[in-house]
C-alpha atoms as a PDB file:
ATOM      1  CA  UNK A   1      -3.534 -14.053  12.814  1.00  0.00           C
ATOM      2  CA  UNK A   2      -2.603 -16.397  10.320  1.00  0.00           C
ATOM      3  CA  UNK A   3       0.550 -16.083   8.366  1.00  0.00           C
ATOM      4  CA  UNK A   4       0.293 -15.092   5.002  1.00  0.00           C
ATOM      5  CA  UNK A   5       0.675 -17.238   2.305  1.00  0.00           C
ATOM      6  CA  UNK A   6       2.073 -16.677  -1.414  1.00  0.00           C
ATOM      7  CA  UNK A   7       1.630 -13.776  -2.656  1.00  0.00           C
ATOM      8  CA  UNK A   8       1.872 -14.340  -6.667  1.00  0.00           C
ATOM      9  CA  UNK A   9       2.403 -10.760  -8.370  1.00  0.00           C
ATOM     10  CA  UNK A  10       3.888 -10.409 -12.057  1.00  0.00           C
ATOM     11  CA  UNK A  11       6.296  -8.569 -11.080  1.00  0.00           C
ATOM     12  CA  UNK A  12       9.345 -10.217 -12.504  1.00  0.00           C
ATOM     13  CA  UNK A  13       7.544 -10.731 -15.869  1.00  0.00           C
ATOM     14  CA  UNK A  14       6.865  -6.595 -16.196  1.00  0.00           C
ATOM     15  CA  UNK A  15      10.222  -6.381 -15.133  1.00  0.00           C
ATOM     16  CA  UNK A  16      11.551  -8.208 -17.983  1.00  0.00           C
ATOM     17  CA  UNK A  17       9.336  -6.286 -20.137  1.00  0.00           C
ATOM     18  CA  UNK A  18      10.702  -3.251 -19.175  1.00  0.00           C
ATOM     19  CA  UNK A  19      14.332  -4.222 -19.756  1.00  0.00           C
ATOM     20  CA  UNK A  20      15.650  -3.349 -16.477  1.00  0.00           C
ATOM     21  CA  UNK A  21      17.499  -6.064 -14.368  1.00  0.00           C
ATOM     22  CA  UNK A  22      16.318  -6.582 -10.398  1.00  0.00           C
ATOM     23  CA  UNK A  23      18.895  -4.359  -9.325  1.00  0.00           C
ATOM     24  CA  UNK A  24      17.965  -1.376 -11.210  1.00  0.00           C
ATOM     25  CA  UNK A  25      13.984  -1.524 -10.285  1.00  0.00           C
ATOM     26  CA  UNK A  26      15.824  -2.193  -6.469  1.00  0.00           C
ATOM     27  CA  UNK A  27      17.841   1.104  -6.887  1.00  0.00           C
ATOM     28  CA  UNK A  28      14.709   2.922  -7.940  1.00  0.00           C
ATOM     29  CA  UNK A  29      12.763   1.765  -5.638  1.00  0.00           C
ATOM     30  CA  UNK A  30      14.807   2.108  -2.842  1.00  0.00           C
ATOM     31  CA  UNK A  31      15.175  -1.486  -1.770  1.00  0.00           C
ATOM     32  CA  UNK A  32      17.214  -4.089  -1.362  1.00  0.00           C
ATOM     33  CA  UNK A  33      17.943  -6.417  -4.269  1.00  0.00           C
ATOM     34  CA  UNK A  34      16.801  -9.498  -2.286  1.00  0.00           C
ATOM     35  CA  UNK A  35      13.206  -7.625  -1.442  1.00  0.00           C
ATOM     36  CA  UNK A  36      12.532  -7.182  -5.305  1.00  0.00           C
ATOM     37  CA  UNK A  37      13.645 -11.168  -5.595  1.00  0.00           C
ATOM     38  CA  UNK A  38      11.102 -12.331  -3.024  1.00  0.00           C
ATOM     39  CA  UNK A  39       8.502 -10.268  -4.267  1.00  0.00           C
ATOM     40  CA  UNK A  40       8.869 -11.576  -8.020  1.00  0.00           C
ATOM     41  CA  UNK A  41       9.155 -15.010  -6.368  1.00  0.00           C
ATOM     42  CA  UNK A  42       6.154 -14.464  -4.679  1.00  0.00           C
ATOM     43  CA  UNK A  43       7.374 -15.019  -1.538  1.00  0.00           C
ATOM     44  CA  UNK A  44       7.065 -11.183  -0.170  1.00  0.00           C
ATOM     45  CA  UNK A  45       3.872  -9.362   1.537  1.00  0.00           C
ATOM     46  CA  UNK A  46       4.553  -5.970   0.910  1.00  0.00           C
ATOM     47  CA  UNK A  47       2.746  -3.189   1.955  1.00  0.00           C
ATOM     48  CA  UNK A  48       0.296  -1.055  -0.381  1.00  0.00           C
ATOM     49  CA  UNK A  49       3.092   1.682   0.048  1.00  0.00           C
ATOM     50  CA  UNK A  50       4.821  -0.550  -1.807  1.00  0.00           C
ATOM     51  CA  UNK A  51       2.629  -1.426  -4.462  1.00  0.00           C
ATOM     52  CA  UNK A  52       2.164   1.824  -5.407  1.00  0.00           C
ATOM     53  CA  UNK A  53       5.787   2.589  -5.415  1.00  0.00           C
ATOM     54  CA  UNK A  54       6.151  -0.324  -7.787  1.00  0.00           C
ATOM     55  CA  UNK A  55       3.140   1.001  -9.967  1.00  0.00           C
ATOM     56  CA  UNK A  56       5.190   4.214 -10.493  1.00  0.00           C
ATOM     57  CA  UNK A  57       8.276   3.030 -11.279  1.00  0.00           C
ATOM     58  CA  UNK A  58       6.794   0.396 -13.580  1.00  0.00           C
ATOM     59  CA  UNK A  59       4.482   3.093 -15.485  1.00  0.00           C
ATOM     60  CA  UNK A  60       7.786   5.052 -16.412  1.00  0.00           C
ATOM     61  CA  UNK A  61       9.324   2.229 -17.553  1.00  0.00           C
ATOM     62  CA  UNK A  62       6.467   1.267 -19.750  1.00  0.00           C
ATOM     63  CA  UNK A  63       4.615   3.868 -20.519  1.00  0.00           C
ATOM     64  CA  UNK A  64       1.243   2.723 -19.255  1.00  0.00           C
ATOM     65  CA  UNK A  65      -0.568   4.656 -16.580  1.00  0.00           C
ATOM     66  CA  UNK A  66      -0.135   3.403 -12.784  1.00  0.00           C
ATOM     67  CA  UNK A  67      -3.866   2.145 -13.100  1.00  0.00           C
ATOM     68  CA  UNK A  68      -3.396   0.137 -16.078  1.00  0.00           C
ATOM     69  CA  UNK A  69      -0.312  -1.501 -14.053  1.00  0.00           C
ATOM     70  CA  UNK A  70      -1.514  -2.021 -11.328  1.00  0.00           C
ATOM     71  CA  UNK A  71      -4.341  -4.329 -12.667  1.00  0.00           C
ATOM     72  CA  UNK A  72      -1.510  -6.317 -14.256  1.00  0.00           C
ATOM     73  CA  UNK A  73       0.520  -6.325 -11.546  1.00  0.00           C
ATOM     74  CA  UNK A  74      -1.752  -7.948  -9.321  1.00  0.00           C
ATOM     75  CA  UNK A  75      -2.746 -11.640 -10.870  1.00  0.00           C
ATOM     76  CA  UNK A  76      -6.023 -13.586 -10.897  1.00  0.00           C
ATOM     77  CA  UNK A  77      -3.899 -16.801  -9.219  1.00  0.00           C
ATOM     78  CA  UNK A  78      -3.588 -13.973  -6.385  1.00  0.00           C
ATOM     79  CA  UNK A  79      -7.085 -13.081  -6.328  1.00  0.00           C
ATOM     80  CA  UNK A  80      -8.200 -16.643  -6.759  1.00  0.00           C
ATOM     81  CA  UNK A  81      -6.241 -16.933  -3.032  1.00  0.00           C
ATOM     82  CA  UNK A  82      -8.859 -15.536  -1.538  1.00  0.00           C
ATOM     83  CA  UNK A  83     -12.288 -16.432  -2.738  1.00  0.00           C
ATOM     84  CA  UNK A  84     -12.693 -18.555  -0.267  1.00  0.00           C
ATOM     85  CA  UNK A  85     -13.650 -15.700   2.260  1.00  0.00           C
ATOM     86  CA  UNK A  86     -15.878 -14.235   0.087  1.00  0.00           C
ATOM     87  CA  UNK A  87     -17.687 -17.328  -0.396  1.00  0.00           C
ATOM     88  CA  UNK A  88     -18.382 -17.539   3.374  1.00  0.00           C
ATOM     89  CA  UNK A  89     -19.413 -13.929   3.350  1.00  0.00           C
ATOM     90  CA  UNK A  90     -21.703 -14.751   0.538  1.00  0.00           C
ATOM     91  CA  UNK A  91     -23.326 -17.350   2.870  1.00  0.00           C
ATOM     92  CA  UNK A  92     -23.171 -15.112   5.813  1.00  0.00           C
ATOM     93  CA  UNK A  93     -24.874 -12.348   4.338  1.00  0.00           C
ATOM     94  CA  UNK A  94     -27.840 -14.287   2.494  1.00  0.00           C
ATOM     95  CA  UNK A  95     -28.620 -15.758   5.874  1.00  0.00           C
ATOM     96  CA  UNK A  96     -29.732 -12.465   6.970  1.00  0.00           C
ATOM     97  CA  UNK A  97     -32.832 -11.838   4.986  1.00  0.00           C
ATOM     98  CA  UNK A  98     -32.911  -8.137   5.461  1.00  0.00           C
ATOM     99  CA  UNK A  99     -29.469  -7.345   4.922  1.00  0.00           C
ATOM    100  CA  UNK A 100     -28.261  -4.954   2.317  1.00  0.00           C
ATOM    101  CA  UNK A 101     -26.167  -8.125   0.808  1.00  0.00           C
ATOM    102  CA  UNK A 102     -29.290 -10.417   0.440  1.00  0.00           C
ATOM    103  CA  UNK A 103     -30.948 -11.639  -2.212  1.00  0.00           C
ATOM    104  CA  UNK A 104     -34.540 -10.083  -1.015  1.00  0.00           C
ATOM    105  CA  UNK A 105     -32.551  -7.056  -0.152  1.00  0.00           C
ATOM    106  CA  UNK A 106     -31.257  -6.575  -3.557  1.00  0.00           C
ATOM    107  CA  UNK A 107     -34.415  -7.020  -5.270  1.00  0.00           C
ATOM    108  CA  UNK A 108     -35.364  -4.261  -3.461  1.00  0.00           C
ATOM    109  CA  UNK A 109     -32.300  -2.025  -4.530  1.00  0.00           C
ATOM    110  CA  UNK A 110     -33.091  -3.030  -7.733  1.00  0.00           C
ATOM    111  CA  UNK A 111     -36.944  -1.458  -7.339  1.00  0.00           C
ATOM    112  CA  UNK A 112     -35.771   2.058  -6.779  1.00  0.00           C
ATOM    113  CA  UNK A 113     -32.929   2.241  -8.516  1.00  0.00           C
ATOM    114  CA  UNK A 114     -29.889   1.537  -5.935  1.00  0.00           C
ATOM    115  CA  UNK A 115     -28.114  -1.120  -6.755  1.00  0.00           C
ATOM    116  CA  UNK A 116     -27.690  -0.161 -10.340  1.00  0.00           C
ATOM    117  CA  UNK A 117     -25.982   3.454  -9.499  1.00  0.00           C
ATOM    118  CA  UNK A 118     -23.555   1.472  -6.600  1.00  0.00           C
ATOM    119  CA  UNK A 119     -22.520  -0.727  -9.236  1.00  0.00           C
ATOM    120  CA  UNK A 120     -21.798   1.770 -11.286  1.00  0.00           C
ATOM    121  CA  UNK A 121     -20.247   4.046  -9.358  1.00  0.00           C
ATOM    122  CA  UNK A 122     -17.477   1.801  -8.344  1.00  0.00           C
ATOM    123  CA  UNK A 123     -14.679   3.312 -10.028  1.00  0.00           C
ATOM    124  CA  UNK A 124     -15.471   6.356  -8.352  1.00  0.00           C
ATOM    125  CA  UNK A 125     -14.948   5.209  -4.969  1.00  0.00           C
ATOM    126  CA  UNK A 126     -11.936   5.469  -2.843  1.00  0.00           C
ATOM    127  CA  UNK A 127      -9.801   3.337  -0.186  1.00  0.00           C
ATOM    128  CA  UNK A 128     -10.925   4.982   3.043  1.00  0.00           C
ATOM    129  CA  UNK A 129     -14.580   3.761   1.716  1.00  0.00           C
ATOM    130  CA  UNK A 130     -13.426   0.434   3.932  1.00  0.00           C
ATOM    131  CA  UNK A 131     -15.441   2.730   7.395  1.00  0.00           C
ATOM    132  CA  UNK A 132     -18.484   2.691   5.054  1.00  0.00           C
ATOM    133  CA  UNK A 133     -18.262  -0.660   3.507  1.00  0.00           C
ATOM    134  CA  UNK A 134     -17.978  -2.305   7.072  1.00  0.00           C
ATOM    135  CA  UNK A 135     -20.632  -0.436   8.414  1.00  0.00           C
ATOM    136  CA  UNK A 136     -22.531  -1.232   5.033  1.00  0.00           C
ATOM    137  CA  UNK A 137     -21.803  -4.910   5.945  1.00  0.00           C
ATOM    138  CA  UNK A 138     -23.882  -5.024   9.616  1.00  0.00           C
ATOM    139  CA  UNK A 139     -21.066  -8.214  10.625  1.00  0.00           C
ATOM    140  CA  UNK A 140     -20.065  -7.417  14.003  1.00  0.00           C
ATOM    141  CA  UNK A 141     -16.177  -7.084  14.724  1.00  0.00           C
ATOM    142  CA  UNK A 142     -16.117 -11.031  16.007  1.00  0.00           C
ATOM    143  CA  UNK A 143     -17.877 -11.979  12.455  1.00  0.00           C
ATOM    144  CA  UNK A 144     -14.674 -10.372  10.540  1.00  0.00           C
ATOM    145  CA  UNK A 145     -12.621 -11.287  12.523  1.00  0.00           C
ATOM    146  CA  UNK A 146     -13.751 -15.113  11.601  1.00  0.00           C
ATOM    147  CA  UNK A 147     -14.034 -14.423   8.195  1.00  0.00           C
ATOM    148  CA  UNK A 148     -10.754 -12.687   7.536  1.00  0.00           C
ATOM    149  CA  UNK A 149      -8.343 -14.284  10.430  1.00  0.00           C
ATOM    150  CA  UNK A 150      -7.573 -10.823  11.173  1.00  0.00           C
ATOM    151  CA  UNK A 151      -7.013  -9.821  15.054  1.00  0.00           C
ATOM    152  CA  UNK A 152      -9.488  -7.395  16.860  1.00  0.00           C
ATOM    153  CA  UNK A 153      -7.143  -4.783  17.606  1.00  0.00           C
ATOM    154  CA  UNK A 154      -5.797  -5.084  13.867  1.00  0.00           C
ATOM    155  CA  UNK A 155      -9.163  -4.368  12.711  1.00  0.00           C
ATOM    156  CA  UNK A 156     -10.145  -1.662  15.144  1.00  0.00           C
ATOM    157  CA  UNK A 157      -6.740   0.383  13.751  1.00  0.00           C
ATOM    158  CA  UNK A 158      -8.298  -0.156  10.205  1.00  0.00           C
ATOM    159  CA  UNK A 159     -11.918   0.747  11.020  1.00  0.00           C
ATOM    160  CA  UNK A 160     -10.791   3.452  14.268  1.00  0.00           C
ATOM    161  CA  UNK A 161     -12.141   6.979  13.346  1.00  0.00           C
ATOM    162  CA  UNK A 162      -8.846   8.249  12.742  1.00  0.00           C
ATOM    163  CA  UNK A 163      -7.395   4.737  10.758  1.00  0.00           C
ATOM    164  CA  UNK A 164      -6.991   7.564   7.637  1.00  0.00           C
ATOM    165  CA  UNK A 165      -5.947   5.713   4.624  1.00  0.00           C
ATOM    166  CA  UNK A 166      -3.245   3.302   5.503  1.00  0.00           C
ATOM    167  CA  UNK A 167      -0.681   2.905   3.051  1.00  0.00           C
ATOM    168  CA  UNK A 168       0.810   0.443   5.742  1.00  0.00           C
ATOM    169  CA  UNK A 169      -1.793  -2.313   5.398  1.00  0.00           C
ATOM    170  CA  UNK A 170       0.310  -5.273   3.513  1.00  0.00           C
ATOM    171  CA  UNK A 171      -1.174  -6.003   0.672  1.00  0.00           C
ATOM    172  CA  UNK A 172      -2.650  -9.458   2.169  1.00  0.00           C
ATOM    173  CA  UNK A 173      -4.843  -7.941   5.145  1.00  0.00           C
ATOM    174  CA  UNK A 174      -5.993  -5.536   2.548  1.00  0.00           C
ATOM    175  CA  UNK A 175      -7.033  -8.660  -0.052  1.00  0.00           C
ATOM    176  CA  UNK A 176      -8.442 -10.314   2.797  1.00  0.00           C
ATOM    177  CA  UNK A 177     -10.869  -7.319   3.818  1.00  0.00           C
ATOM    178  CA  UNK A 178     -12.010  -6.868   0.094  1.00  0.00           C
ATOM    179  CA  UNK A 179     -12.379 -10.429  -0.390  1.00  0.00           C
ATOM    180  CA  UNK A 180     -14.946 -10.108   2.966  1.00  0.00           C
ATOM    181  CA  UNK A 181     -16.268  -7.046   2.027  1.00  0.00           C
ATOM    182  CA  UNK A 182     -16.964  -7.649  -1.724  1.00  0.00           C
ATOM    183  CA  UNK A 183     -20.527  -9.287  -1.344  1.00  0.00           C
ATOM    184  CA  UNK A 184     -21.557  -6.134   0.268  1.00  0.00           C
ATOM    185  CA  UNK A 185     -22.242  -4.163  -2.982  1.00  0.00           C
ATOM    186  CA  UNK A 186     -22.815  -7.956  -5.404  1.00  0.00           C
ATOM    187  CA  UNK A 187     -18.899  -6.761  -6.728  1.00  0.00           C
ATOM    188  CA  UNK A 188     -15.712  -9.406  -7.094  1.00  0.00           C
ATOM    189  CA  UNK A 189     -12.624  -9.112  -4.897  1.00  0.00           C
ATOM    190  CA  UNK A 190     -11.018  -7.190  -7.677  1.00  0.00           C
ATOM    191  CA  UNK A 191     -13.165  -4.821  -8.472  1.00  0.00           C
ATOM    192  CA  UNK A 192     -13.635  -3.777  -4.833  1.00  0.00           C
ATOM    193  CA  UNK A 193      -9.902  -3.717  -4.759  1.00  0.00           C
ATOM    194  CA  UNK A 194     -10.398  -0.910  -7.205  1.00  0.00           C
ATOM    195  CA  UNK A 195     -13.586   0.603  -5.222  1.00  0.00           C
ATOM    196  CA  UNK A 196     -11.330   0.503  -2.550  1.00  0.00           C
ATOM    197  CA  UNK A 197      -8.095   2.587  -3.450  1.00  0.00           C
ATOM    198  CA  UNK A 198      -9.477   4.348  -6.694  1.00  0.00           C
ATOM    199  CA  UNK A 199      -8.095   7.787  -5.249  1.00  0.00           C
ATOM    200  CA  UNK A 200      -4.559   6.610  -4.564  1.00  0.00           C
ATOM    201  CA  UNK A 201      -4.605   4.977  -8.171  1.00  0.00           C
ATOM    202  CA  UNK A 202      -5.759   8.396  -9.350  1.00  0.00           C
ATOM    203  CA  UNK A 203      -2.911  10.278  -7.610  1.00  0.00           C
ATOM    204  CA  UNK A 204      -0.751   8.582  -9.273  1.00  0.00           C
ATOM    205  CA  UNK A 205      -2.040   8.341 -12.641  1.00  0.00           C
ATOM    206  CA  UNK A 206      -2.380  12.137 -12.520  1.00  0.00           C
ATOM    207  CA  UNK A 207       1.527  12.501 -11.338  1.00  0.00           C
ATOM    208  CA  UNK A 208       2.989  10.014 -14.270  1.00  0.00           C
ATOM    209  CA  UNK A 209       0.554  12.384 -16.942  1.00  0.00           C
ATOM    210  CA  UNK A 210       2.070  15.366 -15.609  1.00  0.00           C
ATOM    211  CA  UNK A 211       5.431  13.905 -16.159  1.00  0.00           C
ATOM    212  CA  UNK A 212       4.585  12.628 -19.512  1.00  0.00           C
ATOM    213  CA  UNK A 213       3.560  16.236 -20.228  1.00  0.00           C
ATOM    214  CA  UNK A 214       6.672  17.946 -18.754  1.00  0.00           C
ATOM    215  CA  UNK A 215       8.757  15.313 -21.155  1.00  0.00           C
ATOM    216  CA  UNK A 216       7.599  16.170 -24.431  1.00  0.00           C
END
């Protein structure tokens, strides 16, 4: 599998924002001071456990919801990363004429109806959606595993029957499977990044309200 690369998050500049120095958001997160440097310095690949620790923490700090930080938290130099496999999953999919993420196929979504209610039903979707979305997709195993670098047996834990939702995937094998699986319902890498783990982000925006409540 290929080592990953960067990973640019705007972490440090929320952090600032927030008014709390590296070693407080390290003490309330539980790690260690030099973690929370790498990560601002880009130079981390945490796990979406992580992430959604940081989204927490961050939301109480600034009052916004875990949602709203996590789309800042994540930045488009880090999506930009990986277009590159979705362009080649473009390409795969519009070779295949009859395939849900064609062109001719699409038209015909668009006929009865379909494609309009998937696109809009995107926020409503959650992370262990990545099952349907593969199956969705019609690329055998070896085809992902080209496209995203990932191994086989990494990819059979994800897609197994029992691969739950994985808070354990780092946070670049998850960009790399919604950058491959994004063409498959005519949505960017981010917003299938939000198809993707829309319950989790729920969760936790419904935890920091119910704090907010309890507070005033």
């Amino acid at each position: 599998m290929p080592e990953a690369k960067r990973i640019p998050l705007d972490l440090k500049q929320m952090r600032e924002r927030s008014g709390r120095t590296r070693s407080e958001l390290a003490d309330d997160l539980r790690l260690s001071v030099m973690l929370v440097g790498k990560l601002e310095n880009g130079h981390g690949n945490p796990r979406l456990s992580t992430i959604f620790q940081l989204c927490s923490v961050l939301a109480k700090y600034l009052r916004r919801t875990p949602r709203v930080i996590f789309d800042e938290l994540l930045s488009k130099e880090l999506y930009d990363e990986f277009t590159e496999i979705r362009v080649q999953a473009v390409g795969k999919l519009e070779a295949a004429e009859d395939h849900p993420g064609s062109f001719k196929a699409k038209q015909k979504f668009l006929e009865h109806g379909v494609l309009s209610e998937v696109e809009t039903s995107l926020r409503h979707l959650s992370y262990d959606k990545f099952q349907e979305l593969y199956a969705t997709s019609q690329f055998s195993q070896m085809e992902l595993v080209r496209l995203t670098g990932l191994s086989e047996r990494r990819l059979s834990q994800i897609f197994g029957v029992s691969a739950g939702r994985s808070g354990n995937m780092s946070l670049w094998v998850f960009l790399r499977l919604a950058a491959a699986l994004s063409p498959i319902h005519g949505a960017s890498i981010k917003e299938t990044v939000f198809y993707l783990i829309n319950r989790e982000l729920d969760e936790l925006t419904q935890l920091y309200e119910r704090e907010q409540q309890s507070c005033n």
